[in-house]
Protein backbone atom coordinates (compact mmCIF):
# COMPACT_ATOMS: atom_id res chain seq x y z
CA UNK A 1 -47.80 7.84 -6.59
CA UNK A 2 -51.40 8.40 -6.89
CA UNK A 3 -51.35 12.37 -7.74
CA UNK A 4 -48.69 11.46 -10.18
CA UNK A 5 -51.48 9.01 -12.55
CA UNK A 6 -53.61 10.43 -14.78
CA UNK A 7 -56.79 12.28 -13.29
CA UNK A 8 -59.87 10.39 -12.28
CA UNK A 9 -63.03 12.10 -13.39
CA UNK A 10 -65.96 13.05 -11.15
CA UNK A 11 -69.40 14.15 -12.45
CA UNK A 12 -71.93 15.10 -10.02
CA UNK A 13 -71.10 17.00 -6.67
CA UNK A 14 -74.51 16.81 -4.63
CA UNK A 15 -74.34 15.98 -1.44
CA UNK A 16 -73.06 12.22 -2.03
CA UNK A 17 -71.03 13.23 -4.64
CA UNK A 18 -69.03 16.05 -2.86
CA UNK A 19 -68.32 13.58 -0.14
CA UNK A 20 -67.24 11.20 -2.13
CA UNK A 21 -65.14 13.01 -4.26
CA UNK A 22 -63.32 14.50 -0.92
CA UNK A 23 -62.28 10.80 0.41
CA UNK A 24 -60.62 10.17 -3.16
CA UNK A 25 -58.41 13.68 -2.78
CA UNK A 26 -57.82 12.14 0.84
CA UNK A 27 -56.44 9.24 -0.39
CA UNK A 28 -54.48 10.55 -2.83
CA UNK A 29 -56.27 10.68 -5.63
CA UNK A 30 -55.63 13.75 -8.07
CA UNK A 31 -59.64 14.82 -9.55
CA UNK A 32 -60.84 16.50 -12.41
CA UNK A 33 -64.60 17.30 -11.30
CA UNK A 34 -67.71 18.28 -13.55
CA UNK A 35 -71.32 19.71 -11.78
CA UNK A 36 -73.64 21.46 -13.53
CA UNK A 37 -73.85 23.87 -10.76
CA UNK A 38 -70.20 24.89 -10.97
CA UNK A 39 -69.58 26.41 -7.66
CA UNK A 40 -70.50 23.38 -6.00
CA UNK A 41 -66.84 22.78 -7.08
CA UNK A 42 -64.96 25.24 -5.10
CA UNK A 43 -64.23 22.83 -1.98
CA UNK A 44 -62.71 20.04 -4.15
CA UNK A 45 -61.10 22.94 -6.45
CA UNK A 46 -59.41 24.49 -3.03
CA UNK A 47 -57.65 20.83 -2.41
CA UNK A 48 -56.22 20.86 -5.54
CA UNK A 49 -59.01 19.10 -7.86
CA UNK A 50 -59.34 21.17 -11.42
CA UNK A 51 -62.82 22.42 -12.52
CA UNK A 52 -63.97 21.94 -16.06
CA UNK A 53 -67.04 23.35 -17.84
CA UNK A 54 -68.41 20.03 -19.41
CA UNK A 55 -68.67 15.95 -18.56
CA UNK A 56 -66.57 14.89 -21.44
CA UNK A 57 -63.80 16.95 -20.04
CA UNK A 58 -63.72 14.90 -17.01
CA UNK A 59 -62.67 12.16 -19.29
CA UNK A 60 -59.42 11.27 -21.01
CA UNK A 61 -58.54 8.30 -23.06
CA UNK A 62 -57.86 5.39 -21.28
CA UNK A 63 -59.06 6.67 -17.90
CA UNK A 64 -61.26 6.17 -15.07
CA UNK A 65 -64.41 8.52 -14.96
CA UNK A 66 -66.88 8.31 -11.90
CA UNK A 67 -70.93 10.07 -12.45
CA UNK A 68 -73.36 9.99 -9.15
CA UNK A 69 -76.03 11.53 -10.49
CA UNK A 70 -79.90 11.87 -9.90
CA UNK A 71 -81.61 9.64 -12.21
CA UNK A 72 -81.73 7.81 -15.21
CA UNK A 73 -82.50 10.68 -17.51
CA UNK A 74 -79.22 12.71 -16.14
CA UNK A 75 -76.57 9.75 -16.70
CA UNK A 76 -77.63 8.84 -20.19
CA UNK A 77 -77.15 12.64 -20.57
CA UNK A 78 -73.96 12.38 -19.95
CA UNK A 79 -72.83 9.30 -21.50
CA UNK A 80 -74.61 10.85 -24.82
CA UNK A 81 -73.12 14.32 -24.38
CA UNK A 82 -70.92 15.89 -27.15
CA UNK A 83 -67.46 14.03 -26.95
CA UNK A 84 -67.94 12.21 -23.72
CA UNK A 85 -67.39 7.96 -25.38
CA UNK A 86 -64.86 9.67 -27.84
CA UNK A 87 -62.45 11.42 -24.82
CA UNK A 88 -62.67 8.20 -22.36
CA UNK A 89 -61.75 6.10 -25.75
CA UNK A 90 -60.96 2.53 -25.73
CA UNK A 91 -59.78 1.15 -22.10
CA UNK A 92 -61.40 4.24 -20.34
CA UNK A 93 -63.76 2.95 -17.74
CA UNK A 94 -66.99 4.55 -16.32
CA UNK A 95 -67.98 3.58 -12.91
CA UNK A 96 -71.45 4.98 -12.43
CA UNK A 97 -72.52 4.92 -8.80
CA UNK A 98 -75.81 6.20 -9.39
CA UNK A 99 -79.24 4.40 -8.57
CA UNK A 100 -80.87 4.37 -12.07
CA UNK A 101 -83.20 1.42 -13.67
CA UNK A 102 -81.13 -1.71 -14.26
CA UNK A 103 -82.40 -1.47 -18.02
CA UNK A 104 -80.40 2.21 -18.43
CA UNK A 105 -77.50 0.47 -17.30
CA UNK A 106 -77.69 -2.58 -19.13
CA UNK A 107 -78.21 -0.33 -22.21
CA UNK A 108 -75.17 1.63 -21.63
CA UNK A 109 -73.23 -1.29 -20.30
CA UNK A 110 -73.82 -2.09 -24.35
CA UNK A 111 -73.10 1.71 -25.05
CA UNK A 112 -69.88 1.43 -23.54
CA UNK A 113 -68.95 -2.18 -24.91
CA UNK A 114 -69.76 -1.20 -28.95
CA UNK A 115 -67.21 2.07 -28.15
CA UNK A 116 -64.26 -0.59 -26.58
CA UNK A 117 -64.79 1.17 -23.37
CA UNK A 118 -66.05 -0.48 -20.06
CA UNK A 119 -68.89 0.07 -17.72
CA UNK A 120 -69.31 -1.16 -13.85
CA UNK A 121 -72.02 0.05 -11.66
CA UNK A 122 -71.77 0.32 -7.92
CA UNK A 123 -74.69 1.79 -6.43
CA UNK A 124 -74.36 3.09 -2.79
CA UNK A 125 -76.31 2.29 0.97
CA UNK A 126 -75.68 5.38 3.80
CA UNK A 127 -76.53 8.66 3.95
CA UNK A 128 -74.27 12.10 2.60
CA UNK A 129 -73.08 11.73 6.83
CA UNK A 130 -71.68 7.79 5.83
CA UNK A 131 -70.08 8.72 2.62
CA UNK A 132 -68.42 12.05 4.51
CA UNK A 133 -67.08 9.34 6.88
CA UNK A 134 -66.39 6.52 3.89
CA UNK A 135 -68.49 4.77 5.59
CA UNK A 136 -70.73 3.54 2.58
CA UNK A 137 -71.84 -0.31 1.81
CA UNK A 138 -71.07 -0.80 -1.83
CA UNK A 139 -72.60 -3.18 -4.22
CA UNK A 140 -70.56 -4.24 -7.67
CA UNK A 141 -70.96 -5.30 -10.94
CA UNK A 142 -69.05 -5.73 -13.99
CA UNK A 143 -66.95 -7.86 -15.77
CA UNK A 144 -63.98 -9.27 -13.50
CA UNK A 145 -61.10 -7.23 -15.30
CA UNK A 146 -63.20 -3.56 -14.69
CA UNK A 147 -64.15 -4.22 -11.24
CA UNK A 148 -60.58 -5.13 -10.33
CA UNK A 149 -59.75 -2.07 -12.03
CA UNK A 150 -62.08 -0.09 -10.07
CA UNK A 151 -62.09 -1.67 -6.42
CA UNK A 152 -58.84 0.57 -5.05
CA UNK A 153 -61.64 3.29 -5.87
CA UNK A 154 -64.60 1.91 -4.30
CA UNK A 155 -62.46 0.98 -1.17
CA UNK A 156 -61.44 4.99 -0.67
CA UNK A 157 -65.32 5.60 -0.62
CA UNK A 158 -66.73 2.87 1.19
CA UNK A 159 -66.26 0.48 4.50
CA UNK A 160 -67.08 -2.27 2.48
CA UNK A 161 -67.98 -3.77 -1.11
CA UNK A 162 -70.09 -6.62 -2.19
CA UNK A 163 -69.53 -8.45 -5.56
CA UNK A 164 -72.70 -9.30 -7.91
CA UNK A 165 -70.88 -11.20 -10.36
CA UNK A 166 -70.54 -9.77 -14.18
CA UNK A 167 -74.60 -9.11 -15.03
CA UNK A 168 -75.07 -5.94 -15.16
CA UNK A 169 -78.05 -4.84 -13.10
CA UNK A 170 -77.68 -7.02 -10.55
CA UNK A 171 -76.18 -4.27 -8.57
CA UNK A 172 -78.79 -1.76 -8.79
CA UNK A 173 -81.63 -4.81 -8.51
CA UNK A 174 -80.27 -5.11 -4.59
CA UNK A 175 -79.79 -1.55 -4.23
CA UNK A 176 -83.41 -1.37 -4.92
CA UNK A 177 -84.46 -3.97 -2.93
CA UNK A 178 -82.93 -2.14 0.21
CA UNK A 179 -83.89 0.87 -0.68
CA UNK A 180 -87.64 -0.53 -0.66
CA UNK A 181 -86.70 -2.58 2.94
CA UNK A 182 -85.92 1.12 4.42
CA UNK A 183 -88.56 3.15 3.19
CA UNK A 184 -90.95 0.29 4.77
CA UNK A 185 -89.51 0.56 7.33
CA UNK A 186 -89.71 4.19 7.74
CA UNK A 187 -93.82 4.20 7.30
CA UNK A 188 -93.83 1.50 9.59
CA UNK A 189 -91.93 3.93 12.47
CA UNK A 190 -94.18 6.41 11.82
CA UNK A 191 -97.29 4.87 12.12
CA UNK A 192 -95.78 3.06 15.48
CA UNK A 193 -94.98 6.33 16.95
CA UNK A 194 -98.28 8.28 15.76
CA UNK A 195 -100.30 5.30 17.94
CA UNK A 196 -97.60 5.34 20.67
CA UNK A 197 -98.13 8.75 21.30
CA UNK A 198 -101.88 8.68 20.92
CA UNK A 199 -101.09 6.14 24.23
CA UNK A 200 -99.35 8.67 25.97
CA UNK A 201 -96.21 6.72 25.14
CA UNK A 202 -93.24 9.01 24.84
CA UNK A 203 -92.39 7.86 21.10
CA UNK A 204 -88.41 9.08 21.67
CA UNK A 205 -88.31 6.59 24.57
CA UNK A 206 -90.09 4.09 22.58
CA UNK A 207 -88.00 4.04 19.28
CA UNK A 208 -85.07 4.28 21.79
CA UNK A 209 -85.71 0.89 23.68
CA UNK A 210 -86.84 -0.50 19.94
CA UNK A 211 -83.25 0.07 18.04
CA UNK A 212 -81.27 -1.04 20.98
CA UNK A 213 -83.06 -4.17 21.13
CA UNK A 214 -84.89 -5.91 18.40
CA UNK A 215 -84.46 -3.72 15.61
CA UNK A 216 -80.77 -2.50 15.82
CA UNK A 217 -79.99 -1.65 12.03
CA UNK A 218 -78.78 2.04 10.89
CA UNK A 219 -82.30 2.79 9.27
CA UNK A 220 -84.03 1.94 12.56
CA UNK A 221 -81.34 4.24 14.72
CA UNK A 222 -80.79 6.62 12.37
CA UNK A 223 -84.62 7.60 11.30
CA UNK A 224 -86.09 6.41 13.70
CA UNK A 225 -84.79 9.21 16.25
CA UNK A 226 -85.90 11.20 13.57
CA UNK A 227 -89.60 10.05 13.26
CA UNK A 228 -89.88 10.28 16.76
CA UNK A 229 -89.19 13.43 17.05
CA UNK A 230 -91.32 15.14 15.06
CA UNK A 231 -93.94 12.26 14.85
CA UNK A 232 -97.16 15.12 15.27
CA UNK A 233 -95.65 16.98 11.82
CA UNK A 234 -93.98 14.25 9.75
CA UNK A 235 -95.33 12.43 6.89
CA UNK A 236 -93.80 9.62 4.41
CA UNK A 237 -93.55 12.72 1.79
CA UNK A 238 -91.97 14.99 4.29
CA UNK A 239 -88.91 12.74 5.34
CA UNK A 240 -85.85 14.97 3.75
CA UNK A 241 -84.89 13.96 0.42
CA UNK A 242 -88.12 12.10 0.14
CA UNK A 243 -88.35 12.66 -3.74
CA UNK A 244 -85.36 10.25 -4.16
CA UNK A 245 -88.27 7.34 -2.60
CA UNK A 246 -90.80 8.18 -5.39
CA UNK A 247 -87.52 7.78 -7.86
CA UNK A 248 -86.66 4.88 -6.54
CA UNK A 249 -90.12 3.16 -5.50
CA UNK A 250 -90.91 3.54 -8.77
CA UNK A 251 -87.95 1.79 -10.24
CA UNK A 252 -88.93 -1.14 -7.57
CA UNK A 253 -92.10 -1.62 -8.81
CA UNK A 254 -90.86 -1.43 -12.67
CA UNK A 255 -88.78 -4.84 -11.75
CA UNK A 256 -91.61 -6.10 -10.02
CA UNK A 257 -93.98 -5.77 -13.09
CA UNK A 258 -90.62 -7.09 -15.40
CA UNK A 259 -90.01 -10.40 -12.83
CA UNK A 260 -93.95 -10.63 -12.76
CA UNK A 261 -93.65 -10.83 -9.29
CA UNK A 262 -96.37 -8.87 -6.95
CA UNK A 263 -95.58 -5.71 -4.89
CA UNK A 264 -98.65 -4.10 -2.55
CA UNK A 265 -96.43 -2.41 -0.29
CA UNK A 266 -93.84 -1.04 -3.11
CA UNK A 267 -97.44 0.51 -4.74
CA UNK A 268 -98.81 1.64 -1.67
CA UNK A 269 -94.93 3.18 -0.91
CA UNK A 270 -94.80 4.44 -4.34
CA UNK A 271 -98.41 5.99 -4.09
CA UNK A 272 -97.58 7.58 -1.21
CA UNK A 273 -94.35 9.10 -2.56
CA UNK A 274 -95.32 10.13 -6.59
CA UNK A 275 -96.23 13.47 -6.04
CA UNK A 276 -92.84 14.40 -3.91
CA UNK A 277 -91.26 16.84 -6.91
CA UNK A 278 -86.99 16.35 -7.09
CA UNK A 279 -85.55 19.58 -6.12
């Protein structure tokens, strides 16, 4: 029985994060949950997951410890924080689902290795909505024994979960690379409706016929109802959550530089995006 196993530990109860964590207590999982804004744990707390007042806490040795957390700078916090490597011990695995640089996690991919623990990143596609209804897209990476270790996990958060072999970073490179495909296409959907409606082209209609026809993916649907609406008030910078582009657009064109590959739109995106502070 699942409730019967040692806790899994949860760091980071944001909007993904408190979603996610609900779909493990759903199926069965029993949680021990760490946010630095404690309250934020009450919901998980009322179905029975237990509170505690610092990340290594969440951990015990040998177990399975899960961090979806803002950025870079936040998860090496807590892989460096006071007793976190020495309470998840040897065999304890940390499955960050966070989208951080691929460098981070390579470095504390090493981090865990030199401490006989393991490390498997699986960063996340969908919306706080899509991870309410497990209805994320999951990307993987790790060495075969983790991942297998992991995947019951990742299956009670997501609709589905896509393998990148054993390199870690090769996760977070694709989650990147989507990431930049959406937030393209989101300027794109603005600009179309701005001119559309300069045309006396109803851009709801417009975006309507569009993502029922040629362009039928989530971002498209999803946004671009969105855009339409409120295409006389919305800029790139005032999408909601829009700081998590400038994160992320930066961390695109980072690789870019690294592969020595070029990237006009990721600068332009990333331009457009910089000055967005995170909440």
């Amino acid at each position: 029985m699942k409730g019967a196993m040692t806790p899994i530990g949860f760091i980071g109860l944001g909007n993904m994060g408190q979603a996610m964590a609900l779909n493990l207590i759903k199926a069965g999982y029993k949680l021990r949950v760490y946010n630095r804004t404690a309250d934020k744990a009450a919901p998980l707390v009322a179905l029975g997951a237990e509170s505690v007042s610092r990340p290594s806490e969440a951990a015990a040795k040998g177990s399975i410890v899960i961090t979806m957390v803002t950025d870079d700078a936040a998860l090496e916090n807590i892989v460096r924080s006071e007793g976190f490597m020495e309470r998840l011990g040897q065999g304890g695995l940390h499955l960050s689902m966070s989208t951080v640089s691929p460098a981070t996690s390579r470095m504390l991919a090493d981090f865990h290795d030199v401490n006989g623990s393991h490390y498997v990143e699986a960063p996340v596609f969908g919306p706080p909505e899509a991870a309410a209804a497990r209805k994320l897209w999951i990307c993987v990476t790790g060495s075969k024994e983790a991942k297998k270790r992991a995947w019951p996990l990742l299956d009670a958060m997501g609709q589905g979960i896509f393998d990148f072999g054993e390199k870690i970073g090769s996760a977070l490179i694709v989650k990147i690379c989507g990431n930049f495909i959406s937030f393209t296409a989101m300027e794109a959907m603005m600009e179309a409706c701005r001119m559309a409606q300069k045309n006396e082209i109803d851009p709801s209609e417009m975006m309507e016929m569009l993502s029922l026809t040629m362009f039928t993916a989530p971002v498209y649907q999803n946004f671009g109802k969105y855009i339409a609406l409120h295409t006389e008030q919305i800029t790139l910078p005032g999408l909601p959550n829009s700081w998590i582009a400038g994160k992320d657009m930066g961390l695109f064109k980072e690789r870019a530089v690294l592969a020595g590959t070029e990237a006009p739109l990721a600068n332009l995106l990333y331009d457009l995006f910089s000055e967005v502070p995170s909440p």
